[in-house]
Structure formats: structure tokens, C-alpha cells
N, C-alpha and C. Protein backbone atom coordinates (compact mmCIF):
# COMPACT_ATOMS: atom_id res chain seq x y z
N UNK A 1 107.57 30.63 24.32
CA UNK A 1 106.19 30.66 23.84
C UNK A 1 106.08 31.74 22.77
N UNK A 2 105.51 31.44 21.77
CA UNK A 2 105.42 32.27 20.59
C UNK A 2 104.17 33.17 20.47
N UNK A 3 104.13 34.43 20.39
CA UNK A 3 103.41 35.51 20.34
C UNK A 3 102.25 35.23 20.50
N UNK A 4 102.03 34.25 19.13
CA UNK A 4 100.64 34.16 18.57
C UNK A 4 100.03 32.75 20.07
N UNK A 5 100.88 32.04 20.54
CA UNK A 5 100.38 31.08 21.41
C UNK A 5 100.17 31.92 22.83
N UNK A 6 101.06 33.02 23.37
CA UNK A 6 100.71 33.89 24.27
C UNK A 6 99.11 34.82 24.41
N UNK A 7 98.99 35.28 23.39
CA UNK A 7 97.85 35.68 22.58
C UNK A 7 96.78 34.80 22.64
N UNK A 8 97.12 33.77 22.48
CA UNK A 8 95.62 32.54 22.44
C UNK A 8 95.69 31.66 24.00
N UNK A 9 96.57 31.99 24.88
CA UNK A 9 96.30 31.71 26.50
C UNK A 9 96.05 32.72 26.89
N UNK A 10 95.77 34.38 26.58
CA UNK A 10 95.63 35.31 27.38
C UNK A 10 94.00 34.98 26.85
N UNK A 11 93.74 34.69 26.08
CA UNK A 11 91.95 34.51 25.54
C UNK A 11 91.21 34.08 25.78
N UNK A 12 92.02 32.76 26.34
CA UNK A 12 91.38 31.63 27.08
C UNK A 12 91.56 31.91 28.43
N UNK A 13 92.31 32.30 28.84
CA UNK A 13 92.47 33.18 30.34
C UNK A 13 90.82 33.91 30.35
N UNK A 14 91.22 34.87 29.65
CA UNK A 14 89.92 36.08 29.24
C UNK A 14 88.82 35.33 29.49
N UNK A 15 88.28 34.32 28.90
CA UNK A 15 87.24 33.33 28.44
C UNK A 15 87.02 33.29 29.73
N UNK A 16 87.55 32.02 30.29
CA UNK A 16 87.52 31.54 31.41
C UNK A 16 86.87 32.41 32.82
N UNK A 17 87.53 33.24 32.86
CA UNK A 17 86.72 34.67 33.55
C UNK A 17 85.33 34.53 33.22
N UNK A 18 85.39 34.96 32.24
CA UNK A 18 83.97 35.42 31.80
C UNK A 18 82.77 34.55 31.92
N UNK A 19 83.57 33.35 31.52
CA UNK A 19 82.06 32.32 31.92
C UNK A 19 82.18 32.08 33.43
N UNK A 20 82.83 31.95 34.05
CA UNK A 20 82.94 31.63 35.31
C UNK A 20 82.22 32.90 36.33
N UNK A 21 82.32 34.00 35.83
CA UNK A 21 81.85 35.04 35.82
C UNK A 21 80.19 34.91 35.84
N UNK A 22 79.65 34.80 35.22
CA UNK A 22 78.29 34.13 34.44
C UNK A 22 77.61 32.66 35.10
N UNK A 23 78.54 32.34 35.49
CA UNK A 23 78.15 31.18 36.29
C UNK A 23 78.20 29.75 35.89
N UNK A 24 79.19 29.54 34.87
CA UNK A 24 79.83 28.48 34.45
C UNK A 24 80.73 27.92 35.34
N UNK A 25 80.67 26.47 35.28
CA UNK A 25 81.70 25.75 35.92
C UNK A 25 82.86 25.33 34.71
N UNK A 26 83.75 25.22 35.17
CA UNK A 26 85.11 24.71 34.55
C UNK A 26 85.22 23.52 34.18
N UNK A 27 85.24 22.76 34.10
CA UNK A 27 85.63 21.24 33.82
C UNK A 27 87.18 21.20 32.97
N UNK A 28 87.16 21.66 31.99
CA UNK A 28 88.59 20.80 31.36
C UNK A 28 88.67 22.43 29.96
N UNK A 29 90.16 22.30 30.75
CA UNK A 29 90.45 23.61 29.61
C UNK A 29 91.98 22.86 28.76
N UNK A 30 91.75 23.09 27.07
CA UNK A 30 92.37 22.34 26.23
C UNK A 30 92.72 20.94 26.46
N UNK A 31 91.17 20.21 26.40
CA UNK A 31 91.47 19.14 26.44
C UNK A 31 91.85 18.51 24.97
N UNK A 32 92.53 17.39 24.96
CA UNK A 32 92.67 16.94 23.63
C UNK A 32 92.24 15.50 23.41
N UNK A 33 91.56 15.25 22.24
CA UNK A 33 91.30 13.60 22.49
C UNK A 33 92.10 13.71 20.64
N UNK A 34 93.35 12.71 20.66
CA UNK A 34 94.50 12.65 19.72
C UNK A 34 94.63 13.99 19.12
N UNK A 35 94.21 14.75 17.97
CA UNK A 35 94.72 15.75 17.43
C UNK A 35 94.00 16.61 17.67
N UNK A 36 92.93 15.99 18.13
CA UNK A 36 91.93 17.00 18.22
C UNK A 36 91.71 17.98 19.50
N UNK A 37 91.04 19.74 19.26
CA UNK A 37 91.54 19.79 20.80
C UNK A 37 89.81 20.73 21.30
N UNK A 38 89.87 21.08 22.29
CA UNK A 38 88.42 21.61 23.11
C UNK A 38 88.94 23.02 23.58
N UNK A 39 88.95 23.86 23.51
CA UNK A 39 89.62 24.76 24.40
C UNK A 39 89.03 25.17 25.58
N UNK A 40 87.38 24.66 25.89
CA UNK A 40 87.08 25.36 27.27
C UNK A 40 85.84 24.04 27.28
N UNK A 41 86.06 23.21 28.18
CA UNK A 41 84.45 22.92 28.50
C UNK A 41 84.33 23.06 29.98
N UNK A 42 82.93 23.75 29.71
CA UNK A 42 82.05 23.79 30.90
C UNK A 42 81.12 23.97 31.27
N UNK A 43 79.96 23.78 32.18
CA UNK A 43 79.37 23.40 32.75
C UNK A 43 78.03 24.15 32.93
N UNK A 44 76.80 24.06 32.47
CA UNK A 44 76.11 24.88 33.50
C UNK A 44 74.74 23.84 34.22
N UNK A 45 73.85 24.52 34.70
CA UNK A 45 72.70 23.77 34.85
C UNK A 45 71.95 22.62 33.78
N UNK A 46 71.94 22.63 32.80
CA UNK A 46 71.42 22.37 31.85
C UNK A 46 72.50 21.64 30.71
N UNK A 47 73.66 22.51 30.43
CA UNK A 47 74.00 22.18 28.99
C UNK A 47 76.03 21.74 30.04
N UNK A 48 76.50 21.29 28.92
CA UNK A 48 78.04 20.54 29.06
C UNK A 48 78.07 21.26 27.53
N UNK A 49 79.17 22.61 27.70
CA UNK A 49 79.03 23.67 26.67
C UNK A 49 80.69 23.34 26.44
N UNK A 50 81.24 23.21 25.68
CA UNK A 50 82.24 23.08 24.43
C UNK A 50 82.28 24.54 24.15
N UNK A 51 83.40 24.92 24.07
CA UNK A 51 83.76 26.50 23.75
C UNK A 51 85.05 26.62 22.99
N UNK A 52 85.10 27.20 21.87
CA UNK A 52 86.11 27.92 20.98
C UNK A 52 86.31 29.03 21.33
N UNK A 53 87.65 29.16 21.48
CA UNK A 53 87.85 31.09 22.11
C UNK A 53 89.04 31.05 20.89
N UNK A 54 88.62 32.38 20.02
CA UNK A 54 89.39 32.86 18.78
C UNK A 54 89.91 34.29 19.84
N UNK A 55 90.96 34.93 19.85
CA UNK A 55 91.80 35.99 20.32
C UNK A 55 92.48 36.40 19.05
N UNK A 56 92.25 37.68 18.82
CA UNK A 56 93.10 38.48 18.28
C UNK A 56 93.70 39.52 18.20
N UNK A 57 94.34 40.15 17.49
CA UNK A 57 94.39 41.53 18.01
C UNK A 57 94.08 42.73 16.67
N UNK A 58 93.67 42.18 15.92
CA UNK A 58 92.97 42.83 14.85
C UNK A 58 91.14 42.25 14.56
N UNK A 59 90.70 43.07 14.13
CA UNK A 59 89.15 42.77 14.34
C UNK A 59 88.93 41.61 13.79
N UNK A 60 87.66 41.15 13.69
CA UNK A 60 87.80 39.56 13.41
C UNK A 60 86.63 39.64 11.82
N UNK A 61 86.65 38.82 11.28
CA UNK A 61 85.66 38.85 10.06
C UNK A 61 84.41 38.86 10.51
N UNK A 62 83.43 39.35 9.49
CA UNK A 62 82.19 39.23 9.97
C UNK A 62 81.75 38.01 10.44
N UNK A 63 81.24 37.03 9.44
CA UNK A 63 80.76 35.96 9.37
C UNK A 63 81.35 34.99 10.42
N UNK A 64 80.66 34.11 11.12
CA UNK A 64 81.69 33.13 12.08
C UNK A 64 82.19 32.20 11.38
N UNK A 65 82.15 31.49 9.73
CA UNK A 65 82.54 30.47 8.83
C UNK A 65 83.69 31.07 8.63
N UNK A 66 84.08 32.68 8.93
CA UNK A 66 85.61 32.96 8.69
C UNK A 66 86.36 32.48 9.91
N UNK A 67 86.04 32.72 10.85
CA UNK A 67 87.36 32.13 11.74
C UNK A 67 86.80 30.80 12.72
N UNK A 68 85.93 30.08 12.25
CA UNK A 68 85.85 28.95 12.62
C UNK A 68 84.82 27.87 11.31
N UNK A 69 85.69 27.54 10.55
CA UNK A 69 85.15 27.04 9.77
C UNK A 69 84.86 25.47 9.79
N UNK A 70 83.91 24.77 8.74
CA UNK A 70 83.15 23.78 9.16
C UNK A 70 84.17 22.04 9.63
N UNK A 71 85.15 22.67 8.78
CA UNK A 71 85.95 21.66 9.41
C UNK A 71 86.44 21.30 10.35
N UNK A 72 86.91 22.09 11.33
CA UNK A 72 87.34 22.94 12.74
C UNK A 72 85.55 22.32 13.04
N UNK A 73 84.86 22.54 12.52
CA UNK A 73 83.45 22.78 13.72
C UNK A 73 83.35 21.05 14.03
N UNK A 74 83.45 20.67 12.80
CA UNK A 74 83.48 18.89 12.85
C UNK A 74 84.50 18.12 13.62
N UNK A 75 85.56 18.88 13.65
CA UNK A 75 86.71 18.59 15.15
C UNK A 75 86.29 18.39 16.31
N UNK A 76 85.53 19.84 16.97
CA UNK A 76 85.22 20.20 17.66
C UNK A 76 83.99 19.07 18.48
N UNK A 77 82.86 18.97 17.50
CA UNK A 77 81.69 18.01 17.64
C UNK A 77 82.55 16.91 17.85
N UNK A 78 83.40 16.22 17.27
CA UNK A 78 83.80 14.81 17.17
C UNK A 78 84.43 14.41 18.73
N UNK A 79 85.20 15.59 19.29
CA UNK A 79 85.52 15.91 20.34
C UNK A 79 85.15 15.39 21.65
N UNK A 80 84.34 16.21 21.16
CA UNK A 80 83.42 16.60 22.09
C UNK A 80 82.51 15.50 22.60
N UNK A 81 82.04 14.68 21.32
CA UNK A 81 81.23 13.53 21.86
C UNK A 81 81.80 12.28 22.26
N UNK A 82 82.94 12.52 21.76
CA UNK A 82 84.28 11.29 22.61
C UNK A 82 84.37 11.60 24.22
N UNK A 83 84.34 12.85 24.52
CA UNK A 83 84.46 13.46 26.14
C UNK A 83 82.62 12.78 26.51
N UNK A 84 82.01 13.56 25.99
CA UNK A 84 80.81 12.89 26.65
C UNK A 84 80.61 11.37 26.49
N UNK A 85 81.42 10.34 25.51
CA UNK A 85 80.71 9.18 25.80
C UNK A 85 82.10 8.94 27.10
N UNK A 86 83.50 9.17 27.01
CA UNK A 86 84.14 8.88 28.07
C UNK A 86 84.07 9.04 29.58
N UNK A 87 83.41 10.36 29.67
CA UNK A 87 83.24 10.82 31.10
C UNK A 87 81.62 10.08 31.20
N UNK A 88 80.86 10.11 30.60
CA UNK A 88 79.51 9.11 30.87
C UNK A 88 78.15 10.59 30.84
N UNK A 89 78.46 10.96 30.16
CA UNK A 89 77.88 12.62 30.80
C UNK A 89 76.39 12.73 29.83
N UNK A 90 75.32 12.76 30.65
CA UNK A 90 73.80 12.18 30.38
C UNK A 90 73.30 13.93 30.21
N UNK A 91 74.35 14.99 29.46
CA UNK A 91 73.49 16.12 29.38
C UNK A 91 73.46 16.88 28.17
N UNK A 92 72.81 17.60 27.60
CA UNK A 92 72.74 18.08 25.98
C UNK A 92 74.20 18.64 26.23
N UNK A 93 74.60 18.70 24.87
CA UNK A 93 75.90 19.99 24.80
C UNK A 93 75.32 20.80 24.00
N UNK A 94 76.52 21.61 24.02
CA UNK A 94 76.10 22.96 23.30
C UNK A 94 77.74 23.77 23.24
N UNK A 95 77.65 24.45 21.51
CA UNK A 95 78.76 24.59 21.15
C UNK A 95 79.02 26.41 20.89
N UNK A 96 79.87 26.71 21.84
CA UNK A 96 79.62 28.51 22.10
C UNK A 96 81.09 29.05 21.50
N UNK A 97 80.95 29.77 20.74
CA UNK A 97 82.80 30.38 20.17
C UNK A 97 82.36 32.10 21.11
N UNK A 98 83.75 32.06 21.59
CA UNK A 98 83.76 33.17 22.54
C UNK A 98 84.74 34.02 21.55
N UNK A 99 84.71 35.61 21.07
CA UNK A 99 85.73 36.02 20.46
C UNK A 99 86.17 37.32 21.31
N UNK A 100 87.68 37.35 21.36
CA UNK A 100 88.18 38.29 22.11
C UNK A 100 89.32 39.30 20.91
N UNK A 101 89.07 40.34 21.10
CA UNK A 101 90.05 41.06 20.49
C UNK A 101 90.37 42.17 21.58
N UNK A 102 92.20 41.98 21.16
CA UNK A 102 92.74 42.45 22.49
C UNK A 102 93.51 43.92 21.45
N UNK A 103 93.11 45.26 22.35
CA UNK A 103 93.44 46.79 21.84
C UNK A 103 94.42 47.21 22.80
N UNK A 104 95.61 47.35 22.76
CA UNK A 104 96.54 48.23 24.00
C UNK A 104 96.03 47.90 24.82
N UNK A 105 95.84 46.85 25.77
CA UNK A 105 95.64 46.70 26.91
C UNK A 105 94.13 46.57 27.61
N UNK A 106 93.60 46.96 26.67
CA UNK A 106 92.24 46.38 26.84
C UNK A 106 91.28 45.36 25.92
N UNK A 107 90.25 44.96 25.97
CA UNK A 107 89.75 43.64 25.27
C UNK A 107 87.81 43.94 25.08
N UNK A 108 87.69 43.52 24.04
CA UNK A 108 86.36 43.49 23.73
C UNK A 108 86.07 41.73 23.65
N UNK A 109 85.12 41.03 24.26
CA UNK A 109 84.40 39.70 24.39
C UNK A 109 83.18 40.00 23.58
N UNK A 110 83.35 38.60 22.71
CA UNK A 110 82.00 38.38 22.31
C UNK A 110 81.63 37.02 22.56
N UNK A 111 80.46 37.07 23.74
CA UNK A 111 80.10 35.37 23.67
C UNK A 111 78.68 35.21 22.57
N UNK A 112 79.21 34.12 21.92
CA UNK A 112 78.35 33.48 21.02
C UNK A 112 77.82 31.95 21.73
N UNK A 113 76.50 32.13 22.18
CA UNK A 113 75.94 30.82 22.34
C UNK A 113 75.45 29.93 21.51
N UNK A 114 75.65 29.02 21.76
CA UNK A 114 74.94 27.76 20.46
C UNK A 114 75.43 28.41 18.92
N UNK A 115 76.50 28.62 18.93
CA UNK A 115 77.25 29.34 17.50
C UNK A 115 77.01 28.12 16.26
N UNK A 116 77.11 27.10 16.37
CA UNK A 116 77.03 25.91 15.65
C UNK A 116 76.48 24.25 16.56
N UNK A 117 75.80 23.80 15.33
CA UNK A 117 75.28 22.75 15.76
C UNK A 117 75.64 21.23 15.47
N UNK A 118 76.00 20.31 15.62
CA UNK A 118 76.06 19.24 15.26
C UNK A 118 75.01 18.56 13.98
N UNK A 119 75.47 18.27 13.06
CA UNK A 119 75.07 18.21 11.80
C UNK A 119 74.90 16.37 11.41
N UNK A 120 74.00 16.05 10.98
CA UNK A 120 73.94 14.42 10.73
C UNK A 120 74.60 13.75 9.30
């Protein structure tokens, strides 16, 4: 496993905590529908939340169009609504990028809710 892929399962590790933590349910971590991939969906009362978890270990850009840009976001949506028409799932989504930057052994989280929206 290569650094940078160790690095992006310890994030999603990280992630996973955290919403679960919060009171998220799990459903499906890196799911893929053909190239495309999901890295966290799950669950709450209300929303079937789609999650991007960016990990790094240097700070991250300001803007969120730097490390998740609109093309990636249109992945993501396209995804995403293939899982909801497959599983049959009658609930809003909602699209959250979680960012982790990891310092010697410790980690700063940033959850971003509703970070981006589905666009017509």
C-alpha cells in the first residue's frame, strides 16, 4: 500500500469515527458505481449524506474548489444518485467533505456539511 493510499484509509478511518461519533450510521464506505467512487455514506434521521474525506498531511487550501473541485463534485452527485435510485432510498441527500490533516501523530477534522449541492 502506497503512502499516499495509507494516508487516505487512516482519514477515512478518522471520518468514520467521527460521524459515528455524532450519530451517524454507516451504510457503505468506498462504494463504487464503475469509476466512480463515494468514500463514506451515511445515514442520519433525515438526510442519506455522501461524504468526501480529503487527508493530508500538509494544510489544505483555503477555498473547498481547491481540493474538491467541480468535476470530482459531479462524480460524486452522479454517484450518488445511482446508489439512491438502486437501493430505492425515499430520503434527501446531502453532500459533506470532511477534511483531516494529520501533524506527528495527531489530527485536526473539519466537518463541512452540505459543502456542495447538486446543480441542474
Amino acid at each position: 500500500m502506497s503512502s499516499t493510499n495509507s494516508i487516505g484509509k487512516l482519514g477515512e478511518s478518522l471520518a468514520s469515527t467521527h460521524l459515528m461519533g455524532r450519530g451517524f450510521k454507516i451504510l457503505e464506505q468506498n462504494w463504487r458505481f464503475g469509476k466512480k467512487e463515494i468514500d463514506i455514506i451515511a445515514e442520519t434521521e433525515d438526510f442519506i449524506v455522501f461524504v468526501e474525506v480529503k487527508t493530508r498531511e500538509d494544510p489544505f487550501p483555503e477555498r473547498l474548489e481547491e481540493y474538491i473541485n467541480k468535476k470530482k463534485q459531479r462524480h460524486i452527485i452522479s454517484a450518488a444518485s445511482e446508489y439512491m435510485r438502486l437501493k430505492e432510498i425515499d430520503k434527501e441527500g446531502r453532500f459533506d467533505v470532511i477534511v483531516i490533516i494529520l501533524n506527528r501523530g495527531n489530527h485536526e477534522l473539519e466537518h463541512i456539511e452540505a459543502a456542495f449541492y447538486p446543480t441542474l
